[in-house]
Structures are given as structure tokens and as C-alpha cells.
N, C-alpha and C. Protein backbone atom coordinates (compact mmCIF):
# COMPACT_ATOMS: atom_id res chain seq x y z
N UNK A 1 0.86 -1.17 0.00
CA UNK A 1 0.00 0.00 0.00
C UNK A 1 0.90 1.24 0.00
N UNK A 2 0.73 1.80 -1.01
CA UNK A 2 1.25 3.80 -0.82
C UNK A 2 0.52 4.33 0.04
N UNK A 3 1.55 4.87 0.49
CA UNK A 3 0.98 5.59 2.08
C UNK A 3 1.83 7.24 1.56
N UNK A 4 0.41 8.53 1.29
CA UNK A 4 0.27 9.71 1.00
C UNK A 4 0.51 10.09 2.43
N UNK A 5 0.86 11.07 2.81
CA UNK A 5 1.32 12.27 3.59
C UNK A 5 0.43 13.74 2.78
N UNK A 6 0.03 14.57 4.52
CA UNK A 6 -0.27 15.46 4.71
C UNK A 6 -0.43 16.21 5.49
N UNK A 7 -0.52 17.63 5.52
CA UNK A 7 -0.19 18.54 6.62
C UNK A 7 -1.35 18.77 6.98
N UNK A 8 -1.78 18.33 9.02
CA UNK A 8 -3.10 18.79 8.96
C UNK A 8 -3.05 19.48 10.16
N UNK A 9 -3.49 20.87 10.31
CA UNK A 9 -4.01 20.66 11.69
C UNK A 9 -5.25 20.76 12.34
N UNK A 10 -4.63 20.26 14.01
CA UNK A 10 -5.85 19.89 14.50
C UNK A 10 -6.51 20.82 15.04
N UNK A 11 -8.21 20.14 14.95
CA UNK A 11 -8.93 21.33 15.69
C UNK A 11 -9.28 21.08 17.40
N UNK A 12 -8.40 21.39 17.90
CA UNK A 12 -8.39 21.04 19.21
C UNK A 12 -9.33 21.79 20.04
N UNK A 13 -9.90 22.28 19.76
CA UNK A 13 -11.09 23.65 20.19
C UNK A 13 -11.87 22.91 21.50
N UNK A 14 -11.58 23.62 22.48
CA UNK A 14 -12.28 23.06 23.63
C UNK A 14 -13.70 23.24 23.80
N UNK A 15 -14.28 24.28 23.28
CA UNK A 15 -15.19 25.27 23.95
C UNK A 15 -16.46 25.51 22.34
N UNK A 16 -15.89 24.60 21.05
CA UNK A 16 -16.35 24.67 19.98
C UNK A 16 -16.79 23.20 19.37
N UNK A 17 -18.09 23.36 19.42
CA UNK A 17 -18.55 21.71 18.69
C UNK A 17 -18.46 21.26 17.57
N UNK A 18 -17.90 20.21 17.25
CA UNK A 18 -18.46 19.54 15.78
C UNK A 18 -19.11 18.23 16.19
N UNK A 19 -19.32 17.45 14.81
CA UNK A 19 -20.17 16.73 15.32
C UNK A 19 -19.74 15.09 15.79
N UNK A 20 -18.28 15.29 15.59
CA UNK A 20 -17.99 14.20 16.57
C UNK A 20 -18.18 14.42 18.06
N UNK A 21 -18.03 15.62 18.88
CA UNK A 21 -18.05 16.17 20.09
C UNK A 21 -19.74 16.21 20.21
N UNK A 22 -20.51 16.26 19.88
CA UNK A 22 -21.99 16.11 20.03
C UNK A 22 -22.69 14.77 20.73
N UNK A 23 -23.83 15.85 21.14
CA UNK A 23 -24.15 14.72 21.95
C UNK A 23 -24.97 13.54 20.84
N UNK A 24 -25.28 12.06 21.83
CA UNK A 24 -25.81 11.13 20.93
C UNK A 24 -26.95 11.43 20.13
N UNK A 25 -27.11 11.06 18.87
CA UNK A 25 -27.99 11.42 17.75
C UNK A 25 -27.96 10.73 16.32
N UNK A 26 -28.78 10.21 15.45
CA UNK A 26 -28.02 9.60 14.43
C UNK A 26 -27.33 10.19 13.90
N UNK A 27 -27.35 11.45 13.38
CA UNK A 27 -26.00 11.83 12.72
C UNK A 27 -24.92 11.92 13.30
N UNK A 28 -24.95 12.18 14.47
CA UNK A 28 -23.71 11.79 15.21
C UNK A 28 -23.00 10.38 14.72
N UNK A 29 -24.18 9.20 15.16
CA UNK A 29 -23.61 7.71 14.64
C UNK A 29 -23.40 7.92 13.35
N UNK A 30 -23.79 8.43 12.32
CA UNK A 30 -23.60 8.20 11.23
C UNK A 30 -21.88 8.67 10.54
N UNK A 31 -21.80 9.93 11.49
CA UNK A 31 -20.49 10.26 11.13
C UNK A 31 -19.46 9.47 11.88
N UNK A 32 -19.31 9.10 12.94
CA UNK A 32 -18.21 8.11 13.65
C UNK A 32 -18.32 6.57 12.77
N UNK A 33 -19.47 6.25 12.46
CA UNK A 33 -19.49 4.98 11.45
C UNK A 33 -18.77 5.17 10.01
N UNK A 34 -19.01 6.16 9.87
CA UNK A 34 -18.07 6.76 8.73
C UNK A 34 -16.26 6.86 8.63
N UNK A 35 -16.33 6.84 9.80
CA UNK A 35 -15.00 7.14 9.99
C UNK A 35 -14.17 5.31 10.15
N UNK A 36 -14.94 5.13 10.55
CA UNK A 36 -13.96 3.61 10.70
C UNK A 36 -14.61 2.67 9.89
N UNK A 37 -14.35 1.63 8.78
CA UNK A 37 -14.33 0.85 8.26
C UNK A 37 -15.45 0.05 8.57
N UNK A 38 -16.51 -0.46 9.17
CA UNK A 38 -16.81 -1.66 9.52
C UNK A 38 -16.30 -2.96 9.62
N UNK A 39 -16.52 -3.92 10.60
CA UNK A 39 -15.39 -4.80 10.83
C UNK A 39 -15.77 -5.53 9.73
N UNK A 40 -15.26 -5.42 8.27
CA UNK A 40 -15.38 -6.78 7.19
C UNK A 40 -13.69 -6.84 7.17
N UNK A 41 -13.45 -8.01 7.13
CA UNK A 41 -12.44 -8.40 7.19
C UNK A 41 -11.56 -8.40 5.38
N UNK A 42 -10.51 -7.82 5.10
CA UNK A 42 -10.40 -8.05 3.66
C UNK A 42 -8.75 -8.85 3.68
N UNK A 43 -8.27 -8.99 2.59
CA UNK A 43 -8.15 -10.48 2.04
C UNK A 43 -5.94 -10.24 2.12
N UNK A 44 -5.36 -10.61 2.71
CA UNK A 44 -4.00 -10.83 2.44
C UNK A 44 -3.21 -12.02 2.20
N UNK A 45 -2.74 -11.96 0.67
CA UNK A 45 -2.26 -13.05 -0.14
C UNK A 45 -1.53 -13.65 0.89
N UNK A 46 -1.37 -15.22 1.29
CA UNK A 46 -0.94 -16.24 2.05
C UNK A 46 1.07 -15.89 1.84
N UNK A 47 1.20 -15.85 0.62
CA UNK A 47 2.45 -15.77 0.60
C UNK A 47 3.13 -13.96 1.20
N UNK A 48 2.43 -13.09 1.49
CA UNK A 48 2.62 -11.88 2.21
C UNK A 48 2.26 -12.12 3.36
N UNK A 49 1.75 -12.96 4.27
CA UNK A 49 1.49 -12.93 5.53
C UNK A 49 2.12 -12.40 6.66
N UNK A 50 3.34 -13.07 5.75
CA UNK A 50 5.00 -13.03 7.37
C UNK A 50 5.00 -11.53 7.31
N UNK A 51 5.06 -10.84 6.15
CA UNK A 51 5.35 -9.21 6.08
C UNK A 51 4.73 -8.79 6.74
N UNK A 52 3.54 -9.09 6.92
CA UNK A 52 2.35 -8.01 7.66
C UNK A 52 2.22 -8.61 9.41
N UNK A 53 3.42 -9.75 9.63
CA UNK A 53 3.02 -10.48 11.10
C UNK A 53 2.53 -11.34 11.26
N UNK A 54 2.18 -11.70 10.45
CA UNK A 54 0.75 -12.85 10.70
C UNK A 54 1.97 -14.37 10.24
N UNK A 55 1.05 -15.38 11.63
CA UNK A 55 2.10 -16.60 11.05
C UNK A 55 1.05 -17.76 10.54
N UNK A 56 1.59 -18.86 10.40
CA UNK A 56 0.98 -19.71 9.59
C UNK A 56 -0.22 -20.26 10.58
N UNK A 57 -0.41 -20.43 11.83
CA UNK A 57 -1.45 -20.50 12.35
C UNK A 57 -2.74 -19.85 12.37
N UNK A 58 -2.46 -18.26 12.10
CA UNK A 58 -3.65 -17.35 11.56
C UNK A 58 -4.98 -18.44 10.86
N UNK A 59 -5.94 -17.29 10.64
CA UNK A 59 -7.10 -18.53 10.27
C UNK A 59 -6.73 -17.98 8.21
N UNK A 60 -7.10 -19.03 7.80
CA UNK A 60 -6.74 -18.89 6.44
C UNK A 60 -8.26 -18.95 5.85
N UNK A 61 -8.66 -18.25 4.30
CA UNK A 61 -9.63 -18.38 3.35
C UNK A 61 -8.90 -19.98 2.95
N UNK A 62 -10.49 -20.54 2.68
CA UNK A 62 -10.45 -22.16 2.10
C UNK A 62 -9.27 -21.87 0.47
N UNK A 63 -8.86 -22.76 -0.08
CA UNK A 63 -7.88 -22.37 -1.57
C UNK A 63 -8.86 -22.09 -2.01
N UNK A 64 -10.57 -22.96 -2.00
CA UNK A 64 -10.66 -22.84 -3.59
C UNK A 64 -11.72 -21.44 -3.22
N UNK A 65 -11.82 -20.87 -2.51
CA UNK A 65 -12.56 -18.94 -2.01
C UNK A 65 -11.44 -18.52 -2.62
N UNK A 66 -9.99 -18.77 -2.78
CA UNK A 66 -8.92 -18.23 -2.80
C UNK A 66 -7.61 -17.84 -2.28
N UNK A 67 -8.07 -18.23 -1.21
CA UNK A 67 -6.76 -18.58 -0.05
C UNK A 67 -6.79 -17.17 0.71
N UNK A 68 -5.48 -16.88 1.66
CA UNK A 68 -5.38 -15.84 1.99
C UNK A 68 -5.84 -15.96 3.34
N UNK A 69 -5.33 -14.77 4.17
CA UNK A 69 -5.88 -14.32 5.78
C UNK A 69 -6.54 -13.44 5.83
N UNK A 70 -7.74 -14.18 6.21
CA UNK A 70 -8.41 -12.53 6.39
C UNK A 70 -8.19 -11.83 7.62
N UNK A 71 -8.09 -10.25 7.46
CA UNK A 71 -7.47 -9.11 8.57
C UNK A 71 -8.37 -7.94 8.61
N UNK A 72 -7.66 -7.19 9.56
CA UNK A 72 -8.60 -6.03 9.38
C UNK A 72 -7.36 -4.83 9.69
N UNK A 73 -7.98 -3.85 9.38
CA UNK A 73 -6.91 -2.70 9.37
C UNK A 73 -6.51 -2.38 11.16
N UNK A 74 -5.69 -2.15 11.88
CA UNK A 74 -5.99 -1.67 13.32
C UNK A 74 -6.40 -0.34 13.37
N UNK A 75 -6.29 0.16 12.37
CA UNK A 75 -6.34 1.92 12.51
C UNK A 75 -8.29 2.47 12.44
N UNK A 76 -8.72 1.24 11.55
CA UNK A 76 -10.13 1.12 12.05
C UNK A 76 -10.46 0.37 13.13
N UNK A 77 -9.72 -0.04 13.53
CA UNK A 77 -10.32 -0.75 14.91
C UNK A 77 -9.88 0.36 16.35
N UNK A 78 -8.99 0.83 15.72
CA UNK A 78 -8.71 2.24 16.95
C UNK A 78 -9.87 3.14 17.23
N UNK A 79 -10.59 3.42 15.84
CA UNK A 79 -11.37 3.97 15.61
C UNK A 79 -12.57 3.46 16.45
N UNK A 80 -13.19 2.59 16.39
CA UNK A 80 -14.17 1.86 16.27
C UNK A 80 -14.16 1.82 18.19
N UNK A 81 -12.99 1.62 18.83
CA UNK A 81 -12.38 1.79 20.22
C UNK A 81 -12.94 3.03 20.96
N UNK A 82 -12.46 3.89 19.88
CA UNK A 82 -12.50 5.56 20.58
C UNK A 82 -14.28 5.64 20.62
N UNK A 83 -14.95 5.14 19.38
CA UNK A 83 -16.46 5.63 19.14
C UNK A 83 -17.20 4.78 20.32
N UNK A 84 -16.43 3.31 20.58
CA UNK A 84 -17.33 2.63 22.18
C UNK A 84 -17.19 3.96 23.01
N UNK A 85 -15.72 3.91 23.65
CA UNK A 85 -15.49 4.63 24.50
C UNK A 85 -16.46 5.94 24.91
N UNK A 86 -16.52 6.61 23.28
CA UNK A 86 -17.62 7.39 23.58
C UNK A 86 -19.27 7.37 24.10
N UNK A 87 -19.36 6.51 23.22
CA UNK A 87 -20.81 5.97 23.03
C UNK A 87 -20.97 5.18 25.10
N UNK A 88 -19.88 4.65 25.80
CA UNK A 88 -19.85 3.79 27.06
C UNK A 88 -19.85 5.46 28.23
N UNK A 89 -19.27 6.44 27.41
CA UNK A 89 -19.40 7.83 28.59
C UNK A 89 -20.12 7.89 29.27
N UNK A 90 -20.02 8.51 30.13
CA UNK A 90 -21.53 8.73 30.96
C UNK A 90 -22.20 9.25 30.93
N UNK A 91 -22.16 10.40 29.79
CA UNK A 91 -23.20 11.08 29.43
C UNK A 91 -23.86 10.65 28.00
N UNK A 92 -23.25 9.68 27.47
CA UNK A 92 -23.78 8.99 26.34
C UNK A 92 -24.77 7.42 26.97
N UNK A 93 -24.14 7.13 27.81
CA UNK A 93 -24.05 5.20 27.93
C UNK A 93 -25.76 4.56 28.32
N UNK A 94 -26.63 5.77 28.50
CA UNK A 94 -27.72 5.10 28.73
C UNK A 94 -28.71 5.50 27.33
N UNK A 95 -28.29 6.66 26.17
CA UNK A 95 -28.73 6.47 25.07
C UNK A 95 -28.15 5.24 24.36
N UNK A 96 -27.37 4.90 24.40
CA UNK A 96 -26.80 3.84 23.51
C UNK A 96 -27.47 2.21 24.45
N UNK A 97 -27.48 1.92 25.64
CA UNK A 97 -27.71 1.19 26.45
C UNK A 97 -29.19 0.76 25.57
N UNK A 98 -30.55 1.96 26.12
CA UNK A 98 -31.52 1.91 24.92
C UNK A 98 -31.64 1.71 23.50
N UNK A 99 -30.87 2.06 22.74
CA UNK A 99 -30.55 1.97 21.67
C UNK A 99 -30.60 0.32 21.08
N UNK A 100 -29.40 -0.38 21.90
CA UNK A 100 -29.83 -1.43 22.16
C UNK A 100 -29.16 -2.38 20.52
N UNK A 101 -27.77 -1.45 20.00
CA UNK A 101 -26.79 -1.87 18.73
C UNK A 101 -25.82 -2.13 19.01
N UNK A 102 -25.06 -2.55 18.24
CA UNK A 102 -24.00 -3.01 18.13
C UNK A 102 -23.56 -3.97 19.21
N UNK A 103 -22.39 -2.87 20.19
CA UNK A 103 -22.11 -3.75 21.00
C UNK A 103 -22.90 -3.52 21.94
N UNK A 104 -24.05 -2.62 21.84
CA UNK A 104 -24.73 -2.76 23.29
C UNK A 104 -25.69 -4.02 22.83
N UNK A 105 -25.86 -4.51 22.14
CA UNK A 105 -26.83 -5.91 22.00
C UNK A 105 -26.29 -6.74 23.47
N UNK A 106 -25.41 -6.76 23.73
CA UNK A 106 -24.17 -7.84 24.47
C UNK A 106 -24.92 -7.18 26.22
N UNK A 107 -24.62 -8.60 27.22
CA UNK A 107 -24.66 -7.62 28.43
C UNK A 107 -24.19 -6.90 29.08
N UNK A 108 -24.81 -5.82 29.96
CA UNK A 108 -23.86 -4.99 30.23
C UNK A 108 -22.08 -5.31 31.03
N UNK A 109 -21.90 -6.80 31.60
CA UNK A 109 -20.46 -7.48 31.89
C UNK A 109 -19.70 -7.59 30.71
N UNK A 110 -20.45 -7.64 29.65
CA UNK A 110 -19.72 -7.87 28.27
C UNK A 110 -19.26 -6.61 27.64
N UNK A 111 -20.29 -5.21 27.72
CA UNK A 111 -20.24 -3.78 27.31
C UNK A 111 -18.69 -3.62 28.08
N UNK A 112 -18.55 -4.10 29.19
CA UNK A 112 -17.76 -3.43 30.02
C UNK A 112 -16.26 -3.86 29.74
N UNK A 113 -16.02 -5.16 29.62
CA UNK A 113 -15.21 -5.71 29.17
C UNK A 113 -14.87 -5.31 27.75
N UNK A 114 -15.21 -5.39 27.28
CA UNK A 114 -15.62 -4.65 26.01
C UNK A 114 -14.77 -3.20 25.76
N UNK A 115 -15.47 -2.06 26.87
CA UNK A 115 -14.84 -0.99 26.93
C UNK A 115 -13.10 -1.03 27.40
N UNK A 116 -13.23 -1.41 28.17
CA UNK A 116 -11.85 -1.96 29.33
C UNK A 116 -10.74 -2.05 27.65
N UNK A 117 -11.04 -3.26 27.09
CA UNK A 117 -10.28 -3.61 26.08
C UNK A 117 -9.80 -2.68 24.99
N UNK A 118 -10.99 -1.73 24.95
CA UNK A 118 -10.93 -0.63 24.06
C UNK A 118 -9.77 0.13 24.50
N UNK A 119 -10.11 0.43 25.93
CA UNK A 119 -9.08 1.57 26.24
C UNK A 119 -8.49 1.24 26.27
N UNK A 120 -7.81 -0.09 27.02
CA UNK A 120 -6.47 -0.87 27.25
C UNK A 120 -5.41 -0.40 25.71
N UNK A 121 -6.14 -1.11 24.97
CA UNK A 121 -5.91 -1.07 22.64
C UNK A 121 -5.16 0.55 23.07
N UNK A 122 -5.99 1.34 22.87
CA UNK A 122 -6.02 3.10 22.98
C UNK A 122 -4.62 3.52 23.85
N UNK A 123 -4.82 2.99 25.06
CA UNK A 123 -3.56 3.45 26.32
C UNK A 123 -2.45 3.04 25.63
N UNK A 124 -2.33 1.33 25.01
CA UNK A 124 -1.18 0.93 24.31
C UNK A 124 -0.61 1.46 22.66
N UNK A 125 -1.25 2.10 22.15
CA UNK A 125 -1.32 2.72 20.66
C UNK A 125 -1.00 4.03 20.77
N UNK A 126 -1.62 4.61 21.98
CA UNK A 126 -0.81 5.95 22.17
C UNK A 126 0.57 5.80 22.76
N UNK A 127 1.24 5.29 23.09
CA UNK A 127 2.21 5.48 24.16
C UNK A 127 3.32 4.35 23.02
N UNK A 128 2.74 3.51 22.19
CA UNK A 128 4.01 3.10 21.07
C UNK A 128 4.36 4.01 20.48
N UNK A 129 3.32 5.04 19.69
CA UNK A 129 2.78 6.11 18.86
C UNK A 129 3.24 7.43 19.56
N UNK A 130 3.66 7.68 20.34
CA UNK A 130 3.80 8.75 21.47
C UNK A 130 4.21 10.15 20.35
N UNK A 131 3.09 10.69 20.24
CA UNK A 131 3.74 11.75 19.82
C UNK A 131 4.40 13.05 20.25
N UNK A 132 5.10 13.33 19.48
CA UNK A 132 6.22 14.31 20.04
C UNK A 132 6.45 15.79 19.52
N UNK A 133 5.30 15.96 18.91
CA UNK A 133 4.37 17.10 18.71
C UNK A 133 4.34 18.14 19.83
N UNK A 134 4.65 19.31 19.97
CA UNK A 134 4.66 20.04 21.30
C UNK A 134 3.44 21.20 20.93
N UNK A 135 2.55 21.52 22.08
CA UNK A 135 1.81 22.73 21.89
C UNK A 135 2.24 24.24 22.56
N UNK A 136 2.22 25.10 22.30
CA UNK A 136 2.56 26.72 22.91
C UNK A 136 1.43 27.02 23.21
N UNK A 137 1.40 28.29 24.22
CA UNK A 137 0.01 28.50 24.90
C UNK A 137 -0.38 30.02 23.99
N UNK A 138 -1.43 30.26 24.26
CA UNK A 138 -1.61 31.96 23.80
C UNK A 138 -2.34 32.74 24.80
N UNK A 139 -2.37 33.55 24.49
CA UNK A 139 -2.98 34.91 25.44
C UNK A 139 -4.73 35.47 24.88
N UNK A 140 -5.35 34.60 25.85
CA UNK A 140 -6.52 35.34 25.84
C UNK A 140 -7.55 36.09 26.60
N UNK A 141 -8.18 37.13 25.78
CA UNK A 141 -8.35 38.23 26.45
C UNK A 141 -9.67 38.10 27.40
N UNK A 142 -9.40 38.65 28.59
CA UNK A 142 -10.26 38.23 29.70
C UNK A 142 -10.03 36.76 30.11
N UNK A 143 -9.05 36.29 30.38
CA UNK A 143 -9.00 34.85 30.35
C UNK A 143 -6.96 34.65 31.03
N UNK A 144 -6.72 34.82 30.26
CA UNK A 144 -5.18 35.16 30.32
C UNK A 144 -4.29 33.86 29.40
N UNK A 145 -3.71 32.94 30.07
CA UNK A 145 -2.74 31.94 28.94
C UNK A 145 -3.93 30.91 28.81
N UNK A 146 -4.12 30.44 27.57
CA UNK A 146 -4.65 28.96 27.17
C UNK A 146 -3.45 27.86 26.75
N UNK A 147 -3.76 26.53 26.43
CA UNK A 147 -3.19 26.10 25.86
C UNK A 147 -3.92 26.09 24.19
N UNK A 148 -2.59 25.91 23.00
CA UNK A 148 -3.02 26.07 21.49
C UNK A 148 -3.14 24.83 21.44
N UNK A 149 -4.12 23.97 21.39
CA UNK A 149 -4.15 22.87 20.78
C UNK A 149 -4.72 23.17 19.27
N UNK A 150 -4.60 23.83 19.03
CA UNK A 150 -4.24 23.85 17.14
C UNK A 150 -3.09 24.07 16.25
N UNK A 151 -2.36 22.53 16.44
CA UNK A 151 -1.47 22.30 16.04
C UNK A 151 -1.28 21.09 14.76
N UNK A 152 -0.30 21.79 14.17
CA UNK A 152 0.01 21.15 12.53
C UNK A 152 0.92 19.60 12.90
N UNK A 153 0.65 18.77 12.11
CA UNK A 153 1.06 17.48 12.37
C UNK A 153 1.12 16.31 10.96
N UNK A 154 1.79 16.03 10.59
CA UNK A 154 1.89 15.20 9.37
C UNK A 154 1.81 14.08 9.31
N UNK A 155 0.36 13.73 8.38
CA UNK A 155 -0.44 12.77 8.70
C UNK A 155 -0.96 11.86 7.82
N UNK A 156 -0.53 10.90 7.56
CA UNK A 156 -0.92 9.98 6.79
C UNK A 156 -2.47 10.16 6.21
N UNK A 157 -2.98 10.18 5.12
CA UNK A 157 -3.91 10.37 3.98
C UNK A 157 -4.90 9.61 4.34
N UNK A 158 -6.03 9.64 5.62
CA UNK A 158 -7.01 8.74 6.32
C UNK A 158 -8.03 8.86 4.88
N UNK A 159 -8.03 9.54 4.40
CA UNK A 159 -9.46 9.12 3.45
C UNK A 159 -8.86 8.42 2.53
N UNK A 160 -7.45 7.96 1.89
CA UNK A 160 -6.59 7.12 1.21
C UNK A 160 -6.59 5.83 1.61
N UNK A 161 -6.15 5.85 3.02
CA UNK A 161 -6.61 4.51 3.55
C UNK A 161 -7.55 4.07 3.80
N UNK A 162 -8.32 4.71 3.77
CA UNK A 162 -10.19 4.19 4.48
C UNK A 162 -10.67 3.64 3.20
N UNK A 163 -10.62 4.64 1.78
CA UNK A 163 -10.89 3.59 0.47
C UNK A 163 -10.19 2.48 0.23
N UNK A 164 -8.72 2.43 0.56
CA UNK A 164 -8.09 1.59 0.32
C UNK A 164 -8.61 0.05 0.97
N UNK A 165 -8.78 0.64 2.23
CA UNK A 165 -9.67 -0.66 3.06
C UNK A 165 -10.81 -1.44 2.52
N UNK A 166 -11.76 -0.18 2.13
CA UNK A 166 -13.08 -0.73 1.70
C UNK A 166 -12.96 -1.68 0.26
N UNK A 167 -12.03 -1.32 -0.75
CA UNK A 167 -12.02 -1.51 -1.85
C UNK A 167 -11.70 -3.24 -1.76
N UNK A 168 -10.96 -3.29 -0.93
CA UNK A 168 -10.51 -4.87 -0.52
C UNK A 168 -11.64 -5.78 0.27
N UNK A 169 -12.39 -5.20 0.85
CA UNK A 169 -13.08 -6.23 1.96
C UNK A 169 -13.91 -6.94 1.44
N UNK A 170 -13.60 -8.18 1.80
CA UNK A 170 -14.89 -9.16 1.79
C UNK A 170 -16.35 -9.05 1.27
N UNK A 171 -16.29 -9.46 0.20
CA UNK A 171 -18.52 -9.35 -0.16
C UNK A 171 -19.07 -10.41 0.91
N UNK A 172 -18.14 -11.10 1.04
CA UNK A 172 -18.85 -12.11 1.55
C UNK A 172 -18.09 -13.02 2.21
N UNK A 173 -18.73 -14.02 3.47
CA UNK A 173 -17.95 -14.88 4.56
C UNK A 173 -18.54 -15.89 4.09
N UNK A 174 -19.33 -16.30 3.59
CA UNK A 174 -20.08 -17.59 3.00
C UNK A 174 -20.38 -18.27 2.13
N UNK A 175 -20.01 -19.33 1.28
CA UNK A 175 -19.99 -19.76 0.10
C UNK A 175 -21.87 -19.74 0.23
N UNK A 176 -21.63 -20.69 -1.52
CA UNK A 176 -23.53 -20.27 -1.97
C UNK A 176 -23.94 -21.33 -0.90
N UNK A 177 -23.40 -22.39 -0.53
CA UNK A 177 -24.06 -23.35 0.46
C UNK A 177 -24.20 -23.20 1.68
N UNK A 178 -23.95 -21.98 2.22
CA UNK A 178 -23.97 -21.00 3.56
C UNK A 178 -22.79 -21.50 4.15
N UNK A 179 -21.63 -22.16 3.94
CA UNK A 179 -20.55 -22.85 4.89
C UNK A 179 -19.56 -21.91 4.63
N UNK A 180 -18.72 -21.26 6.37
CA UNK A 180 -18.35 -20.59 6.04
C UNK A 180 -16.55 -20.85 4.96
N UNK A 181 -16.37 -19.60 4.44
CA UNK A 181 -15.09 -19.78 3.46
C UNK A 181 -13.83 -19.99 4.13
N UNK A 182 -13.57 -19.70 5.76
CA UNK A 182 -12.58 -19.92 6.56
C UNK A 182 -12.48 -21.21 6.83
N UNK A 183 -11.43 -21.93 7.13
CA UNK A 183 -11.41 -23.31 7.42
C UNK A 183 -9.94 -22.95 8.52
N UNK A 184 -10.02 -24.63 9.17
CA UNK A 184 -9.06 -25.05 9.86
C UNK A 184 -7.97 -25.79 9.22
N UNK A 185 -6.87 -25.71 9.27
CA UNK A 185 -5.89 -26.48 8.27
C UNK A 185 -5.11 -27.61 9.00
N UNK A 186 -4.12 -28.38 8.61
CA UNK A 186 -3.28 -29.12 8.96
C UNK A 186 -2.32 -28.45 9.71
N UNK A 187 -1.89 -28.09 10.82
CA UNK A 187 -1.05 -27.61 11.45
C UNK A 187 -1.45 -26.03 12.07
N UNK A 188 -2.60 -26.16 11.86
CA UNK A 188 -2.69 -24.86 12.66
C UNK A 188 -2.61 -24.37 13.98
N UNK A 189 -2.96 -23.44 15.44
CA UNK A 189 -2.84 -23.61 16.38
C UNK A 189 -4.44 -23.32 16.71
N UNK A 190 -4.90 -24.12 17.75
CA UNK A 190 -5.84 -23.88 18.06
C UNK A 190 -5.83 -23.62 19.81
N UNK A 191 -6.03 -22.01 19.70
CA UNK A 191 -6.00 -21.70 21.20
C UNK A 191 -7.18 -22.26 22.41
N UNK A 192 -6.71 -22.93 23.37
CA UNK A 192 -7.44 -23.10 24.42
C UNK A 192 -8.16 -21.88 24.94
N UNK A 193 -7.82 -20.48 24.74
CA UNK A 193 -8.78 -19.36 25.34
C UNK A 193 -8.50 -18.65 24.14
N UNK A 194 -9.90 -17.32 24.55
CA UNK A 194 -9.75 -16.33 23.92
C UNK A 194 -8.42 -15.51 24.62
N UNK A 195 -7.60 -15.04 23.44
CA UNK A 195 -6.17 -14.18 24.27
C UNK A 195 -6.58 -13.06 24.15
């Protein structure tokens, strides 16, 4: 994958809404769904595996679907992390609770676990990722120093990768006989727990 670069900055605006910062609403969901991929899993040729990490135990597409591992991007799943997190807030968590999607279908021991994992993902992605980006404060009037969180940062081409994602994923997990296209192979590992 070509990976584009660009200069963006952020709108760090404390005190100014958009509509990710809004409260719950469909367009709210509609734009955070937008932003991350949906989990379809899309397709990496068997013989690229090792490049991308993945070892021969991974779950593989059957040969004759075409072979391959199916994956998912992490950068939508970061995503997808941050929008629980939101959606689990406390000033969100009993519209979504009602709501009664996604992962709130699950019980609330599961929501929770659930969240936990999210942030855990989040705490560990920032702190590999640590950026080293510095902000300066400014002077405002009646107010005195703020911090500028509107700061420039060079940033990989998210609407580049987000097509790039979609263009690959999966139509489909199921041959015409409904069985799914993933199989178990000769030597694979099969974990005693979820890790």
C-alpha cells in the first residue's frame, strides 16, 4: 500500500462543537461509522502474511474462495475503540444502552469488558505512537494563557486509507451453500482461550 502524507491541523477547540463532540444522535452515529471501516475483514495473499506479522497458524480463506488471511486494518479498529469509549461515557451510555446496537446488543459485563479492552488497545497505541508534537500557549483576552491545541502534524492520507480498506473487503464470509469460506488447516494452532 502507498501511504500519502499530509499537513493537517488539529482542531483542538475546547469550547467549539463539531459533530464528533456532540451529543448522541443519528447523525452523530452516522459520522463516527463513517469514519472507521466496519469490521469486514479483507483479504492478504498467504504468501505476504510473514510481512504483515501474521504466522501460519492465523485462520486462512479455504484455496478454492482463494486462499489468503483474512485481517482487518488496526487503525479502524482504533477507531471503532475511541467511538465505544464514547458511546460507554456517561453522558452517552444510557442512550446507547436503549438503543440497544452493536455492542450494546451484548450484556452490560460484556459492554464493560468490552470498553476496558478498548481503552487498554487506545492506552497501548498511544504510548508506542507517542507523539512528540509540542503545543505553545496563547494569550486570551479576559481569560489570560490557554493552551493552542491547534497544532500542525503530518499525517498519513485517512481518506486514502479508508478507500483503500473498503475496496478490498470481503462481499462475503459464505460460500452459496452457507458454509463458512474460513477453514481449519493441517497444522494450525488452536488456542485453548480467547487471548
Amino acid at each position: 500500500m502507498f501511504i500519502a502524507y499530509n499537513t493537517v491541523t488539529y482542531n483542538g477547540s475546547l469550547l467549539k462543537e463539531n459533530i464528533y463532540k456532540k451529543a448522541p444522535a443519528p447523525e452523530v452515529d452516522v459520522a463516527w461509522d463513517a469514519l472507521a471501516v466496519q469490521n469486514v475483514p479483507f483479504i492478504i495473499p498467504e504468501d505476504q502474511g510473514e510481512r504483515y506479522g501474521l504466522s501460519k497458524s492465523h485462520v486462512k480463506r479455504r484455496p478454492e474462495a482463494g486462499g489468503g488471511y483474512p485481517v482487518y486494518l488496526e487503525a479502524m479498529h482504533h477507531l471503532h475503540c475511541l467511538n465505544l469509549l464514547r458511546q460507554t461515557s456517561y453522558w452517552n451510555y444510557e442512550y446507547y444502552l436503549k438503543e440497544g446496537k452493536g455492542p450494546f446488543v451484548n450484556s452490560e459485563p460484556v459492554i464493560k469488558f468490552h470498553a476496558g479492552h478498548c481503552l487498554d488497545i487506545l492506552r497501548q497505541q498511544l504510548m508506542c505512537k507517542a507523539d512528540l508534537s509540542v503545543f505553545g500557549q496563547v494569550w486570551v483576552r479576559d481569560y489570560g494563557i490557554y493552551p493552542d491545541f491547534d497544532t500542525k502534524h503530518r499525517c498519513k492520507n485517512f481518506e486514502a486509507i479508508s478507500d483503500w480498506v473498503k475496496h478490498r473487503q470481503l462481499k462475503k464470509q459464505l460460500d452459496a451453500d452457507g458454509n463458512s469460506i474460513f477453514e481449519i488447516r493441517d497444522g494450525d494452532e488452536i488456542l485453548d482461550e480467547i487471548p
